[in-house]
C-alpha atoms as a PDB file:
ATOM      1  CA  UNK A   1     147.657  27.293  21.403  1.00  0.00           C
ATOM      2  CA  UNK A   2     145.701  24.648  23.924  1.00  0.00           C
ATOM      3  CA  UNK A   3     142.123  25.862  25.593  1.00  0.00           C
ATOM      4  CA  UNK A   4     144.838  26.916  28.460  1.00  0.00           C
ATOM      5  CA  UNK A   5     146.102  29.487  26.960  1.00  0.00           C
ATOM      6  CA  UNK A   6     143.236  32.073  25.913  1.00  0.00           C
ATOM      7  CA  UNK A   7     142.180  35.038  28.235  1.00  0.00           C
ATOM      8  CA  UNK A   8     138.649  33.839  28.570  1.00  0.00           C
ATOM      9  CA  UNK A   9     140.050  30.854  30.463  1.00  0.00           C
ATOM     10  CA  UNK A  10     142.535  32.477  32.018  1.00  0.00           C
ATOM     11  CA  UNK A  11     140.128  34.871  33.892  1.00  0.00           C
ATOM     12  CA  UNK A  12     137.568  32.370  34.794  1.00  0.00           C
ATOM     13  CA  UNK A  13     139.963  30.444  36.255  1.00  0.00           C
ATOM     14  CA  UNK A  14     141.303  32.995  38.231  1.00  0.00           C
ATOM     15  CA  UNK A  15     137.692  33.830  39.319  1.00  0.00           C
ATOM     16  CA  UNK A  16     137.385  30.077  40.570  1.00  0.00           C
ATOM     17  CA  UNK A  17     140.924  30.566  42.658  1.00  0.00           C
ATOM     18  CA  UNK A  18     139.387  33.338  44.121  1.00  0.00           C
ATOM     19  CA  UNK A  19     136.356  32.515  45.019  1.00  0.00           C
ATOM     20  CA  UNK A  20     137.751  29.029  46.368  1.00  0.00           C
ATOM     21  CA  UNK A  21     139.459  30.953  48.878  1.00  0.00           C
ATOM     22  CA  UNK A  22     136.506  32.846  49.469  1.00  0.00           C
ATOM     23  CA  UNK A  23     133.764  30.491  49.701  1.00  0.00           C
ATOM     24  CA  UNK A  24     136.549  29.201  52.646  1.00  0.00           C
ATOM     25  CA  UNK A  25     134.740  32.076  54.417  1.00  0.00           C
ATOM     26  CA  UNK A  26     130.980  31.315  53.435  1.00  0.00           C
ATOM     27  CA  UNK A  27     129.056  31.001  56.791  1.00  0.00           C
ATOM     28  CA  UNK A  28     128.188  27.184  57.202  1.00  0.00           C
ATOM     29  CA  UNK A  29     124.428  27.405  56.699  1.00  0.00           C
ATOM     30  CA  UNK A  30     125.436  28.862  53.000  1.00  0.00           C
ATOM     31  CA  UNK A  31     128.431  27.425  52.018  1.00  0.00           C
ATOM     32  CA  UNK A  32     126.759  23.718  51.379  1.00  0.00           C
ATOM     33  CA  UNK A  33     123.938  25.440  49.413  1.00  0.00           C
ATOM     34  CA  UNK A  34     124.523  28.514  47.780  1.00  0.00           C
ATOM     35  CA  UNK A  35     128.446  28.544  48.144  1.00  0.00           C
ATOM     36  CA  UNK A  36     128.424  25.018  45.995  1.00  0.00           C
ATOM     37  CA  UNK A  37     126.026  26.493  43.353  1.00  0.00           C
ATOM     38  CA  UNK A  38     128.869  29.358  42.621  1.00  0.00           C
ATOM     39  CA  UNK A  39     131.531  26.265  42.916  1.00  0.00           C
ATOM     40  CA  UNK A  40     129.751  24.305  40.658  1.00  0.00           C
ATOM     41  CA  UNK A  41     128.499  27.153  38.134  1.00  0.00           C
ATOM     42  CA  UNK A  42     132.646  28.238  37.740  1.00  0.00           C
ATOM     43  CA  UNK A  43     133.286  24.790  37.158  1.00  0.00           C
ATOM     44  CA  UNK A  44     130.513  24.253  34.007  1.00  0.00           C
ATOM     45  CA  UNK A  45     131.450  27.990  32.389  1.00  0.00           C
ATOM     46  CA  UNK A  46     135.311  26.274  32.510  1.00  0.00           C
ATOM     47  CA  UNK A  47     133.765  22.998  31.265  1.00  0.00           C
ATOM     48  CA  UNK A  48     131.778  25.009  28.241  1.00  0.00           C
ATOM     49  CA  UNK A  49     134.628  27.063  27.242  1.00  0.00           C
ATOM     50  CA  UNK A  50     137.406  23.845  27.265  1.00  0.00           C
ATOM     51  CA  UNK A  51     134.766  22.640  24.793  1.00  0.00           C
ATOM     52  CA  UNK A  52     133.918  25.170  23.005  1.00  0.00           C
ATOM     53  CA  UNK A  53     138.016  25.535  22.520  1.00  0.00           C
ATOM     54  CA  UNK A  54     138.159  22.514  21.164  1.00  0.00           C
ATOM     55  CA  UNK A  55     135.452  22.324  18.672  1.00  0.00           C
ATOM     56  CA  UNK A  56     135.416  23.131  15.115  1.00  0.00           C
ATOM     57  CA  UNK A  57     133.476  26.591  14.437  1.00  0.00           C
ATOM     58  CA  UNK A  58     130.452  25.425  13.694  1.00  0.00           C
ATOM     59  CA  UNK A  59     130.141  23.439  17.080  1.00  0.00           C
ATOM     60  CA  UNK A  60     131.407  25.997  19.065  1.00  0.00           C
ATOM     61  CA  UNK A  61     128.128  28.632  19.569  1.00  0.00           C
ATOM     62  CA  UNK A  62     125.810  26.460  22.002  1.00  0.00           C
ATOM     63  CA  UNK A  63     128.709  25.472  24.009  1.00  0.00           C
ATOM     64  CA  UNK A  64     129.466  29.745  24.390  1.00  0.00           C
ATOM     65  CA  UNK A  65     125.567  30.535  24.978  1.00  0.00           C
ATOM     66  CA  UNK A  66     125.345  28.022  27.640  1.00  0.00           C
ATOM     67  CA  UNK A  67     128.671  29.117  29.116  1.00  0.00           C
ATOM     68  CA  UNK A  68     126.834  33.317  28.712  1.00  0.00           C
ATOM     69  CA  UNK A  69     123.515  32.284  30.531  1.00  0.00           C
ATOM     70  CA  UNK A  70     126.075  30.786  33.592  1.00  0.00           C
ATOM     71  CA  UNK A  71     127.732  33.773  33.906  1.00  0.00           C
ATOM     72  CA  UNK A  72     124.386  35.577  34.157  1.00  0.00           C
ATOM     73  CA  UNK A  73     123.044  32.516  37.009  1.00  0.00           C
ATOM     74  CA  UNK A  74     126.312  33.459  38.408  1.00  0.00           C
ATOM     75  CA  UNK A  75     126.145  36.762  38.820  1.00  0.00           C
ATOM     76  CA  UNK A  76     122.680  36.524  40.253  1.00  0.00           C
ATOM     77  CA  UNK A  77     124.385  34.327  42.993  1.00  0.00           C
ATOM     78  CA  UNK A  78     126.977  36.323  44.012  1.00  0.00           C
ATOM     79  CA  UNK A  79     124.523  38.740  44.408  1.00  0.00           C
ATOM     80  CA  UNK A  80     122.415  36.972  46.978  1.00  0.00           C
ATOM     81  CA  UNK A  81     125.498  36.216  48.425  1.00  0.00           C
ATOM     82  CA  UNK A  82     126.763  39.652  48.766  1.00  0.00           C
ATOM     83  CA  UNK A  83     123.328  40.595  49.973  1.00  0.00           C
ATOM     84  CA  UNK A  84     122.859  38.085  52.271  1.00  0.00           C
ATOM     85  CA  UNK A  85     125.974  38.818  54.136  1.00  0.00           C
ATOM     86  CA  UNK A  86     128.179  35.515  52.629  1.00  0.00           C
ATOM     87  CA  UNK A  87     130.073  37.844  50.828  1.00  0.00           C
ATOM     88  CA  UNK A  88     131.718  40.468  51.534  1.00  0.00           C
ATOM     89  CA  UNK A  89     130.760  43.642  49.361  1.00  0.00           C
ATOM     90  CA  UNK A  90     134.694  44.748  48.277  1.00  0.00           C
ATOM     91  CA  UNK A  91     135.005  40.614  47.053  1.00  0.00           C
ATOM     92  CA  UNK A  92     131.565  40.775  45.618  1.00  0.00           C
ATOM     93  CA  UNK A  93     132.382  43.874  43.672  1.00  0.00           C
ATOM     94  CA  UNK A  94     135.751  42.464  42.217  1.00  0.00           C
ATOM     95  CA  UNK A  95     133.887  39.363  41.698  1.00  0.00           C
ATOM     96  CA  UNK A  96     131.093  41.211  39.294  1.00  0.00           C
ATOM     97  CA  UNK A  97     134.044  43.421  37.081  1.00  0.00           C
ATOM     98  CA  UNK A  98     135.797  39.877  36.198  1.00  0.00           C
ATOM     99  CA  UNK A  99     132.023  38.227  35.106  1.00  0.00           C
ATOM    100  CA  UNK A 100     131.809  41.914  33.570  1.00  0.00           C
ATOM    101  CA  UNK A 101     134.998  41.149  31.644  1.00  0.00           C
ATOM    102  CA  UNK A 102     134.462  37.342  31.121  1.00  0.00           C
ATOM    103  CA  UNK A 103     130.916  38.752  29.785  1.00  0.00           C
ATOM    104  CA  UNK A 104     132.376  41.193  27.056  1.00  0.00           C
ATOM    105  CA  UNK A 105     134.736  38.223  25.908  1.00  0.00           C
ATOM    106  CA  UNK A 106     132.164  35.552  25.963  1.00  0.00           C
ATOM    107  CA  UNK A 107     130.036  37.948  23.496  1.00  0.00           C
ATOM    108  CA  UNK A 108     132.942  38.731  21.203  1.00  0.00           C
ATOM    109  CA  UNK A 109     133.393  35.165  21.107  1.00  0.00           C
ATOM    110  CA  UNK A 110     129.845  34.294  20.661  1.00  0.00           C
ATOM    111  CA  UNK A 111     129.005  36.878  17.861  1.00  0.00           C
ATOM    112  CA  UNK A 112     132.392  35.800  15.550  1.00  0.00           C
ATOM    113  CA  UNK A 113     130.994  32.315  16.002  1.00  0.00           C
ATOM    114  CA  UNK A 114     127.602  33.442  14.412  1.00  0.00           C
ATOM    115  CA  UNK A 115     129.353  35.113  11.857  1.00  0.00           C
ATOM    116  CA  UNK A 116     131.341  32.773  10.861  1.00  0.00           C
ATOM    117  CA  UNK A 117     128.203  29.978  11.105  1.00  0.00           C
END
């Protein structure tokens, strides 16, 4: 099984596909600032949970607490976004049940890590 494979991945990248064709939408003045925040906050979670794949147990939990506290700046800018009119509220609310989701797995993931630590 490659870091391709597992759910977690699989959702957040989904979630980037999606919001790719959303950010497509982004009015200009936001899309620079706050749309490439969102871009580039995807892009690290998928970059901590590659690593965090391929890492031995023991190397595994501060690569899956950074990815947690991105998924927390990330919801935070989605919601400015949604709030702020970038984002439409239907997207926005799809948008927070996946981070919900990618949230519950993250923690699984991050408390059989500490166990097993």
């Amino acid at each position: 099984m490659n870091e391709f494979d597992i759910p977690i991945f699989k959702k957040i990248y989904e979630l980037y596909k999606d919001f790719y064709l959303c950010l497509q939408n982004f009015p200009r003045q936001h899309r620079y600032s706050l749309g490439s925040k969102c871009d580039e906050l995807i892009t690290e979670i998928l970059a901590s949970i590659v690593a965090a794949s391929q890492l031995p147990k023991f190397g595994k939990l501060p690569h899956l607490e950074a990815a947690s506290v991105k998924v927390n700046l990330l919801r935070i800018n989605f919601r400015l976004a949604q709030e702020i009119k970038a984002m439409d509220t239907k997207r926005y609310l799809a948008f927070q049940a996946t981070l919900d989701e990618v949230g519950k797995m993250l923690g699984g993931w991050i408390k059989m890590a500490k166990t097993n630590n």
